[in-house]
Protein backbone atom coordinates (compact mmCIF):
# COMPACT_ATOMS: atom_id res chain seq x y z
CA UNK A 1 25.96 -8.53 -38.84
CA UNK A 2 24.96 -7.35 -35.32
CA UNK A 3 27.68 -8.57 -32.74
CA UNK A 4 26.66 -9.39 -29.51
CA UNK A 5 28.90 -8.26 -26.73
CA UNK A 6 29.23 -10.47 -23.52
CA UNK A 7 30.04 -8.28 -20.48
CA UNK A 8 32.01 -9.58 -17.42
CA UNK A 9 30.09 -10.33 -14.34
CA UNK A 10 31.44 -7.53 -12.48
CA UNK A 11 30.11 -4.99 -15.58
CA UNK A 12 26.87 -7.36 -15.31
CA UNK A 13 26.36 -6.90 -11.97
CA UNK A 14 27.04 -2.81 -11.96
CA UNK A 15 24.07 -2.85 -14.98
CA UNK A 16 21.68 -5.01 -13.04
CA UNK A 17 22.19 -2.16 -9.80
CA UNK A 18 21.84 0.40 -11.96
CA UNK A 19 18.13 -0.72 -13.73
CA UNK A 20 17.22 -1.63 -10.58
CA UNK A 21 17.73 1.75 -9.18
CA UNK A 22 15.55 3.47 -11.65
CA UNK A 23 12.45 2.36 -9.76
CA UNK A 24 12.26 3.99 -6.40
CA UNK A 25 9.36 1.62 -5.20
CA UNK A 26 9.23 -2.27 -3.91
CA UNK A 27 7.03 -4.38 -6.05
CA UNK A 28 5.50 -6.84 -4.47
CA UNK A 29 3.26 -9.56 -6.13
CA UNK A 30 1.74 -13.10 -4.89
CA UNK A 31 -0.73 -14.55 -2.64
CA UNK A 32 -4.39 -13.05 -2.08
CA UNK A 33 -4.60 -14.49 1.50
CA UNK A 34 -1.17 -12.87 2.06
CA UNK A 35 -2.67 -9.42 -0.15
CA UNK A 36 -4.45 -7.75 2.95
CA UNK A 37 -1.78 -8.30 5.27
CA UNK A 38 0.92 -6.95 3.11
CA UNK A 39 -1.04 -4.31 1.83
CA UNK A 40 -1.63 -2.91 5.48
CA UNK A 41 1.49 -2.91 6.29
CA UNK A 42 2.59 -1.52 3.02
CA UNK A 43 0.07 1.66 3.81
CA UNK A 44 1.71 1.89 7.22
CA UNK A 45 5.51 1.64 5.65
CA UNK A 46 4.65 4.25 2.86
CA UNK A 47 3.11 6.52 5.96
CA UNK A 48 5.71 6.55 8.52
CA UNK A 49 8.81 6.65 6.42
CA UNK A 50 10.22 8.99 3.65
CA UNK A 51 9.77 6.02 1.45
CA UNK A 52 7.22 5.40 -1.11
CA UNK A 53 4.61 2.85 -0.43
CA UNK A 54 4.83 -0.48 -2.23
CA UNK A 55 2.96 -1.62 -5.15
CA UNK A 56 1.16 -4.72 -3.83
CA UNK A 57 -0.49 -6.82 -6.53
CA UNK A 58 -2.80 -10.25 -6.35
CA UNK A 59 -1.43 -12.78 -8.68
CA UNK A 60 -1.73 -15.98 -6.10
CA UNK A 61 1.33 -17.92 -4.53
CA UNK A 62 2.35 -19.73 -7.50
CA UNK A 63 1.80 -16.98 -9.89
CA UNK A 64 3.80 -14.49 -7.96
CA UNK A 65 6.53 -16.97 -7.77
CA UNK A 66 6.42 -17.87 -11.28
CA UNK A 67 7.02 -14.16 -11.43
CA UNK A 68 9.49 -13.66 -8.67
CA UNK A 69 12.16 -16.45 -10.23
CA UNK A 70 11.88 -15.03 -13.75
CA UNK A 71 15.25 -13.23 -13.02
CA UNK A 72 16.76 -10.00 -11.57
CA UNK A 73 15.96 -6.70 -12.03
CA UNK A 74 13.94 -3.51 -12.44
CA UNK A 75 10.85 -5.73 -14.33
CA UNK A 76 10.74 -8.30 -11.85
CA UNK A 77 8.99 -8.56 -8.15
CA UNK A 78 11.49 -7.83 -5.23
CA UNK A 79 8.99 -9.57 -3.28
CA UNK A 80 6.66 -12.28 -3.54
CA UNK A 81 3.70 -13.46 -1.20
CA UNK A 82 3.05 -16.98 -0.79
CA UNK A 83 0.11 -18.72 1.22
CA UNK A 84 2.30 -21.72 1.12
CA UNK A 85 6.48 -22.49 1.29
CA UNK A 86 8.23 -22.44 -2.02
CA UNK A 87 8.26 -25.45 -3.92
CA UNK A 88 11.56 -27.31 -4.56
CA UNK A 89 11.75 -26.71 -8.13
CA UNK A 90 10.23 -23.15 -8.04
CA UNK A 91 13.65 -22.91 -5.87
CA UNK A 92 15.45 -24.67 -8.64
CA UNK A 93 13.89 -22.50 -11.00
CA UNK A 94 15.17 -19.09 -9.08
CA UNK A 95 18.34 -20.45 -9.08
CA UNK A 96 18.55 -21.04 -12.57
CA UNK A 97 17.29 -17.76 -13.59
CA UNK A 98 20.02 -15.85 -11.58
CA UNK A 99 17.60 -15.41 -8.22
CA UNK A 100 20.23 -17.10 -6.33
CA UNK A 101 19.81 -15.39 -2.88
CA UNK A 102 16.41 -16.10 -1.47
CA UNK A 103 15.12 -14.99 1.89
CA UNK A 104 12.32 -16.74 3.12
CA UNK A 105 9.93 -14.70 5.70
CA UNK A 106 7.53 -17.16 7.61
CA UNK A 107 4.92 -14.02 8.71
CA UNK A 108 2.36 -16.01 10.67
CA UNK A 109 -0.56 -18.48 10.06
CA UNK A 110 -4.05 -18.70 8.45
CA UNK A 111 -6.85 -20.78 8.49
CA UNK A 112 -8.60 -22.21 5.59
CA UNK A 113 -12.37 -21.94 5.80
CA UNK A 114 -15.06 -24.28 4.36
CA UNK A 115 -17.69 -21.49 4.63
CA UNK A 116 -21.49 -21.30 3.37
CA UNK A 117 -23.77 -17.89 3.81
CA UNK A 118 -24.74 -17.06 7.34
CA UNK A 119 -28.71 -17.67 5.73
CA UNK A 120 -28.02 -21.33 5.68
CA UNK A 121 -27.69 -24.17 8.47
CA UNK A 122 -24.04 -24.36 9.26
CA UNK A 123 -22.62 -27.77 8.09
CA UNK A 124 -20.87 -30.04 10.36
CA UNK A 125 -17.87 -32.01 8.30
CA UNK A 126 -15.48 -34.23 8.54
CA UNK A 127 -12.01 -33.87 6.43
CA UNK A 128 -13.59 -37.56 5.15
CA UNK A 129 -16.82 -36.09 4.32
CA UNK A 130 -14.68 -32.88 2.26
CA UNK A 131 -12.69 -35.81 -0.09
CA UNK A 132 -15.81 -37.66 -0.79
CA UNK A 133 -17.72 -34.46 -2.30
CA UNK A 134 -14.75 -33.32 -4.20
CA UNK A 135 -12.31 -35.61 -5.44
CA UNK A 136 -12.77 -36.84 -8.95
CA UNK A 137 -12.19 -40.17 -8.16
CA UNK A 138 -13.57 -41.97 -4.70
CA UNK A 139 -13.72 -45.18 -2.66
CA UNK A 140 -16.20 -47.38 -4.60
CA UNK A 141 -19.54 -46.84 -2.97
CA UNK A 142 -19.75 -51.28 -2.45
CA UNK A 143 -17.30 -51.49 -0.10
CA UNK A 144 -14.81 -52.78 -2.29
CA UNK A 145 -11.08 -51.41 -2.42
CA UNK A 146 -11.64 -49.94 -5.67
CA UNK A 147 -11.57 -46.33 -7.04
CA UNK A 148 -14.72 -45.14 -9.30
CA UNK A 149 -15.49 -41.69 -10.44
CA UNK A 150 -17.40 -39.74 -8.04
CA UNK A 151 -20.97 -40.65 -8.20
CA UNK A 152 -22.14 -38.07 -5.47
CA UNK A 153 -24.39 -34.71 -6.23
CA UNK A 154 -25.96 -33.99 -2.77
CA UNK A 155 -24.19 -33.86 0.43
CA UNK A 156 -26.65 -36.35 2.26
CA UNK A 157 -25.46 -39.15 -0.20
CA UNK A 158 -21.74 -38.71 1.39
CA UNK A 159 -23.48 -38.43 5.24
CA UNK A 160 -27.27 -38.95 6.06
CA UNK A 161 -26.57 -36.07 8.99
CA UNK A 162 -25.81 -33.64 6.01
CA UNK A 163 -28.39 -31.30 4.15
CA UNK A 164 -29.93 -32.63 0.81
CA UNK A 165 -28.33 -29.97 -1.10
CA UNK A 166 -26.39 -29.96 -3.85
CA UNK A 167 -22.34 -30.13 -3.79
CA UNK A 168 -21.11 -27.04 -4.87
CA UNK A 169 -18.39 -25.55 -3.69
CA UNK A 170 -16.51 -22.13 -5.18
CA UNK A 171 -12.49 -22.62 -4.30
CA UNK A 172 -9.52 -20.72 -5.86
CA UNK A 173 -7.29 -21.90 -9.18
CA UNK A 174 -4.18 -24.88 -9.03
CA UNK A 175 -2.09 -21.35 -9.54
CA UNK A 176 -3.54 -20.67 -5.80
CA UNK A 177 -1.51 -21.55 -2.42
CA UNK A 178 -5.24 -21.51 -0.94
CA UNK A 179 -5.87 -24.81 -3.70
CA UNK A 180 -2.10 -26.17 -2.81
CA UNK A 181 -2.58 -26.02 1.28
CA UNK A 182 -6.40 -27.35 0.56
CA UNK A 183 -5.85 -30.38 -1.22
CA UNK A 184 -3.03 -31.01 0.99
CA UNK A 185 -4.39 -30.63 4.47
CA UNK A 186 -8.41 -31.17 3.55
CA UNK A 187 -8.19 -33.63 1.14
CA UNK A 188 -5.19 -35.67 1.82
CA UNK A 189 -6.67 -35.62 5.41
CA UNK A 190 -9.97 -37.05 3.70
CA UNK A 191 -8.38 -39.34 1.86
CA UNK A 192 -6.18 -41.21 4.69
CA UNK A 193 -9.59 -42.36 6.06
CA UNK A 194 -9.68 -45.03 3.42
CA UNK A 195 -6.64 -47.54 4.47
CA UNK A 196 -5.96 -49.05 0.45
CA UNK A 197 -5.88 -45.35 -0.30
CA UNK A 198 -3.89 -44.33 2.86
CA UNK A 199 -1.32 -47.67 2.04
CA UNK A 200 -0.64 -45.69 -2.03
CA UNK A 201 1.28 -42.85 0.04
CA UNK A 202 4.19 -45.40 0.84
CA UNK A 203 3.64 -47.62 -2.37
CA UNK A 204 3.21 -44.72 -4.64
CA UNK A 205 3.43 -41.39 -3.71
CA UNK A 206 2.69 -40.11 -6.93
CA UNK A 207 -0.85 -42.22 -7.30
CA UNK A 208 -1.46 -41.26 -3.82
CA UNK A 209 -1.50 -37.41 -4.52
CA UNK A 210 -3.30 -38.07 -8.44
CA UNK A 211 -6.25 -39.86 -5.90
CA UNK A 212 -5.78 -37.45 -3.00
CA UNK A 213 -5.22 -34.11 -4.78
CA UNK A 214 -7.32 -34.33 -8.30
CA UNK A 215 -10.77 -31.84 -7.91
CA UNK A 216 -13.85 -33.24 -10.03
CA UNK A 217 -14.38 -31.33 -12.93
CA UNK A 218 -18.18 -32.06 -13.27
CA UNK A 219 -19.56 -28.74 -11.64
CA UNK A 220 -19.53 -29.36 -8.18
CA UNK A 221 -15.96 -28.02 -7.41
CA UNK A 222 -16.43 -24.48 -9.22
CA UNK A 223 -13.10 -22.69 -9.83
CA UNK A 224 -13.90 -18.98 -8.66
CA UNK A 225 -10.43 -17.31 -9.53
CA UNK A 226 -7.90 -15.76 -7.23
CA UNK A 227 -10.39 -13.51 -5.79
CA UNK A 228 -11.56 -14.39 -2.45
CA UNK A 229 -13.84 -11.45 -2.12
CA UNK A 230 -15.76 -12.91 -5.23
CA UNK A 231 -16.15 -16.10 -3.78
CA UNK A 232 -18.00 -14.29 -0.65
CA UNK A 233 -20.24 -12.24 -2.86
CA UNK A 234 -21.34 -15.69 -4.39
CA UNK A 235 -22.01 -17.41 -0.89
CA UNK A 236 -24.43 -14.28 -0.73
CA UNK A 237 -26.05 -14.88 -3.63
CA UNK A 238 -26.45 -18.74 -2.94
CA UNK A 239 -27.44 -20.27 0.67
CA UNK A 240 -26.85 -23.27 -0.95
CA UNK A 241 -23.07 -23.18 -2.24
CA UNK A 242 -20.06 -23.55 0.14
CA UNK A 243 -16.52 -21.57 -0.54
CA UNK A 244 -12.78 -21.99 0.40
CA UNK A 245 -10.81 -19.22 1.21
CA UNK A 246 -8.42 -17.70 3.73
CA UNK A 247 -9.64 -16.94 7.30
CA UNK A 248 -9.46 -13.49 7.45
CA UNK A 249 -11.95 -12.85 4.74
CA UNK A 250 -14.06 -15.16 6.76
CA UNK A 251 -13.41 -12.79 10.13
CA UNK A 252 -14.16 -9.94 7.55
CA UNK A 253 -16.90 -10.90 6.15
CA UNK A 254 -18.78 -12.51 9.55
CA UNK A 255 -22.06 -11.01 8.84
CA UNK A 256 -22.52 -12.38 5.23
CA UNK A 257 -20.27 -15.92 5.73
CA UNK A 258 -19.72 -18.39 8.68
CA UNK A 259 -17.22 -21.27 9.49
CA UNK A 260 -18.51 -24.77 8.39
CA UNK A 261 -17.49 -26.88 11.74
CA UNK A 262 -14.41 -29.16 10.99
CA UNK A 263 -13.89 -32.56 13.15
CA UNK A 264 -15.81 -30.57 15.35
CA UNK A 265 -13.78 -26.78 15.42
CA UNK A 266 -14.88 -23.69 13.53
CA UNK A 267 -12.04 -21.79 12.16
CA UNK A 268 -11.80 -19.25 14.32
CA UNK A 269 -8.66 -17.65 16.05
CA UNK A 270 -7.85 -19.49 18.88
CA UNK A 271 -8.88 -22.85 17.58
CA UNK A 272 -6.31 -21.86 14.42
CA UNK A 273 -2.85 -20.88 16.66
CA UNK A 274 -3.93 -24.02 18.95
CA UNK A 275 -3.59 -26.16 16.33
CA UNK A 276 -7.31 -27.47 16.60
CA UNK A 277 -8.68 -26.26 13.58
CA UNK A 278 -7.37 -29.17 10.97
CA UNK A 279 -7.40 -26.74 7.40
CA UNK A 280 -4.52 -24.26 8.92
CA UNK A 281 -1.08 -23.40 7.05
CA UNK A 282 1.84 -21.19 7.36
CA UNK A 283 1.88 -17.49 5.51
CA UNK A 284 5.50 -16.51 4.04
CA UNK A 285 7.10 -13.72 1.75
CA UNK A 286 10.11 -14.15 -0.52
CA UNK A 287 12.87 -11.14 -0.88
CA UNK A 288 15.47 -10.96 -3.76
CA UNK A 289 18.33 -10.56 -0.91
CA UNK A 290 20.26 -9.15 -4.76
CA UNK A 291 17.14 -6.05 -4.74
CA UNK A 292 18.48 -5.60 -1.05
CA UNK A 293 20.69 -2.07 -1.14
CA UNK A 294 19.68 -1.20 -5.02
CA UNK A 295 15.73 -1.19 -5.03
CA UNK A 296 15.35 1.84 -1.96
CA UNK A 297 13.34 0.84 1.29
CA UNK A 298 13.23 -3.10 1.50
CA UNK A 299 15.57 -3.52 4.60
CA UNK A 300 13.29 -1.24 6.01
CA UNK A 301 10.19 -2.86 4.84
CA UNK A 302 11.56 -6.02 6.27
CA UNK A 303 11.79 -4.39 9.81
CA UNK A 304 8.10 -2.98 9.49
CA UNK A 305 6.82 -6.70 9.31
CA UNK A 306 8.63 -7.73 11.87
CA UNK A 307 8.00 -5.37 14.49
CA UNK A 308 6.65 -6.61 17.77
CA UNK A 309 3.76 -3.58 17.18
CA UNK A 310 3.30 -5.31 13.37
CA UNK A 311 2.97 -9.18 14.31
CA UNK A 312 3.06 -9.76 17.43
CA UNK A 313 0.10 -11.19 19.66
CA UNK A 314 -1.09 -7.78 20.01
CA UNK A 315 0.16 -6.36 16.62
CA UNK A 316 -2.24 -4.75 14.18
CA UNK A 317 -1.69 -7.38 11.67
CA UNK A 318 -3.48 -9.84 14.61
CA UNK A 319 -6.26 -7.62 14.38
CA UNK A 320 -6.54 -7.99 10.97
CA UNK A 321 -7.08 -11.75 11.49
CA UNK A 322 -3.39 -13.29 10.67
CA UNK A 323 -2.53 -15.81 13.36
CA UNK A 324 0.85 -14.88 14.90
CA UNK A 325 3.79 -17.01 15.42
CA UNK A 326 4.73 -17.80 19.24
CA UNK A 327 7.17 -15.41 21.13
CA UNK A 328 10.17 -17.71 20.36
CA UNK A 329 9.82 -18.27 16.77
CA UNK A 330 9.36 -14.80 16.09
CA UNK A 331 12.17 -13.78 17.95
CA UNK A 332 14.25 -16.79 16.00
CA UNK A 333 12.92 -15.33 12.69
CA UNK A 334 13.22 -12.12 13.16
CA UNK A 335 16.79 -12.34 14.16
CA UNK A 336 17.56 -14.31 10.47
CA UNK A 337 15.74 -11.82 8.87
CA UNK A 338 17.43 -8.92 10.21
CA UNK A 339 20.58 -10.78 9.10
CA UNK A 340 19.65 -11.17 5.86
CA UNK A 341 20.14 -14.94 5.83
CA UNK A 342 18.88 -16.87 2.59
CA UNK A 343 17.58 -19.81 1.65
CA UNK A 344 20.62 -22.50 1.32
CA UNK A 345 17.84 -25.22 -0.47
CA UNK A 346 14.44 -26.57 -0.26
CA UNK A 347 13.64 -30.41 -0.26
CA UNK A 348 12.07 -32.53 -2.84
CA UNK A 349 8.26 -31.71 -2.56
C-alpha cells in the first residue's frame, strides 16, 4: 500500500516557492483585446531589464481565468488578461483552489466595434437595431408584448434606412470578454428599448439576461473564435458581413475595416474616453500576489505597466490604441498596485 504523506502548510508553502522558482519567466495568458497591449509591453520589459520577456498567450478572458484559478504554482498563469472584471464565482473559484491573493490591475479602456469592410456603405445603428438582428428571441413583430424567435434575415426588415443585406455578423466565443462586454452593453442596451422586456430586469433578472444575452444560432451571428485578426480577414473577404471586436484592431486595421456609427458615434478615440461611444468597457490583468517574490520579474513587470511613459495620455500603449484612464485614477491605481493590495471580494454578478 502506497501511503500518502500530508505535509504542514509551512513545508507546503516552502514546496510551492520552490516549483515556482524553477521557471525564470512570467506566464501570462487571457484576453485577445488585452494580447497586443501586454505583449508590447512584455517586448519592452524583456528589452530594458535583465529579465526574460514574458510568455504572452491568447486564450480569451474567461479562458485565461479558468486557467489562472486552477491553483498555484510553476504550471499555472501568474497573470491573466481579462477584457472584462472577474466574475464573482471565478473569484470564488480562485479562492477555492488556493489563489487566495488576487490583485486586480484596471489598465485602461477599449471600445467594442460593430465594423463592416471599408468597400461597403458604413451602417448607421442603433443599440435597438443590434438586439433585433441578433438575439434569438425578439419583440413579436405585431406589436404585441410577446417574445417570438427571430424572424429577421436582412437588415432593412429591422430598419427601412438599413441596406438589404443579409445579417451576418462574425463575433468572438461565450469563453470571450469581447462576447461578455457585448451582450452586456450592445444588447442589453438593445433590449431596454422594449419596456415589457426592460420591466423582466426587476421581475426577473435571470429571464431578463436569457432574452437580453442569448445570440441566434441560425447563421446570422457566426462564432469566429478568439481571433480578432481572423474576423478582419473575413470582413475583407465579404463587403457584406459585419464583425465585433476590440478597437484597436479596428485603429489597426483602418484601411481594410471601418466603425459602423453607434447612436450616432463611431468608435474612435476620443468618442471612447468621453464616454460617447455606447459599446466601451474597462481592460484589467490579474496577478497571483503568492507568484509575487518566487516567479523572478513580476513586481517589476507591474511597474512597466504602470509607468506614466507606458499608459499614460501620451504613453506608447495610447498609441497603440488602448484608451487611458484619467490622471487621478491612474495615480489611485497605481499607488494600490505598487502596494500590492488584493482583491478582498467581488459582488454577485
Amino acid at each position: 500500500m502506497v501511503k500518502h504523506l500530508l505535509l504542514p502548510a509551512s513545508l507546503l508553502a516552502l514546496s510551492v516557492s520552490s516549483v515556482a522558482q524553477a521557471r525564470d519567466y512570467i506566464n501570462v495568458v487571457g484576453s485577445s483585446t488585452v494580447y497586443p497591449f501586454a505583449t508590447v509591453v512584455a517586448e519592452k520589459f524583456g528589452k530594458s531589464t535583465a529579465f526574460n520577456t514574458p510568455k504572452i498567450e491568447s486564450t480569451g478572458s474567461g479562458g485565461g481565468l479558468k486557467l489562472f484559478c486552477a491553483g498555484i504554482g510553476v504550471d499555472t498563469p501568474d497573470i491573466t488578461n481579462s477584457s472584462r472584471r472577474i466574475k464573482a464565482s471565478e473569484f470564488e473559484q480562485c479562492q477555492e483552489n488556493g489563489v487566495s491573493d488576487v490583485i486586480e490591475v484596471l489598465i485602461g479602456f477599449d471600445g467594442i466595434a460593430f465594423a463592416n469592410s471599408v468597400d461597403a456603405d458604413q451602417f448607421e445603428l442603433e443599440l435597438k437595431d443590434i438586439f433585433l438582428a441578433l438575439a434569438e428571441q425578439v419583440p413579436n413583430p405585431d406589436g404585441s408584448d410577446s417574445l417570438v424567435e427571430n424572424p429577421y434575415t436582412l437588415w432593412s426588415e429591422i430598419n427601412p434606412d438599413l441596406p438589404a443585406v443579409k445579417i451576418e455578423v462574425l463575433g468572438p466565443p461565450p469563453t470571450s470578454g469581447t462576447r461578455d462586454a457585448f451582450a452586456e452593453l450592445a444588447m442589453e442596451g438593445g433590449c431596454q428599448a422594449f419596456d415589457f422586456i426592460k420591466k423582466m430586469k426587476s421581475d426577473d433578472k435571470n429571464q431578463f439576461k436569457a432574452v437580453c444575452h442569448t445570440m441566434r444560432e441560425d447563421g446570422a451571428y457566426v462564432e469566429a473564435g478568439e481571433n480578432d485578426n481572423l474576423i478582419v480577414q473575413k470582413l475583407q473577404a465579404n463587403s457584406d458581413a459585419l464583425g465585433i471586436f476590440g478597437f484597436s484592431f479596428l485603429e489597426q486595421n483602418d484601411d481594410i475595416v471601418q466603425s459602423s456609427l453607434i447612436g450616432g458615434f463611431e468608435a474612435e478615440f476620443d468618442a471612447i474616453a468621453e464616454g460617447d461611444y455606447p459599446i466601451s468597457r474597462p481592460l484589467y490583468f490579474y496577478v497571483k500576489k503568492q507568484h509575487v517574490g518566487t516567479v523572478p520579474g513580476i513586481e517589476e513587470y507591474l511597474a512597466e505597466f504602470t509607468k506614466e511613459g507606458t499608459w499614460g495620455e501620451d504613453g506608447y500603449l495610447a498609441d497603440k490604441g488602448m484608451i487611458p484612464l484619467n490622471e487621478e485614477l491612474r495615480e489611485e491605481t497605481g499607488a494600490a498596485i505598487a502596494a500590492l493590495e488584493t482583491l478582498e471580494g467581488i459582488e454577485e454578478e
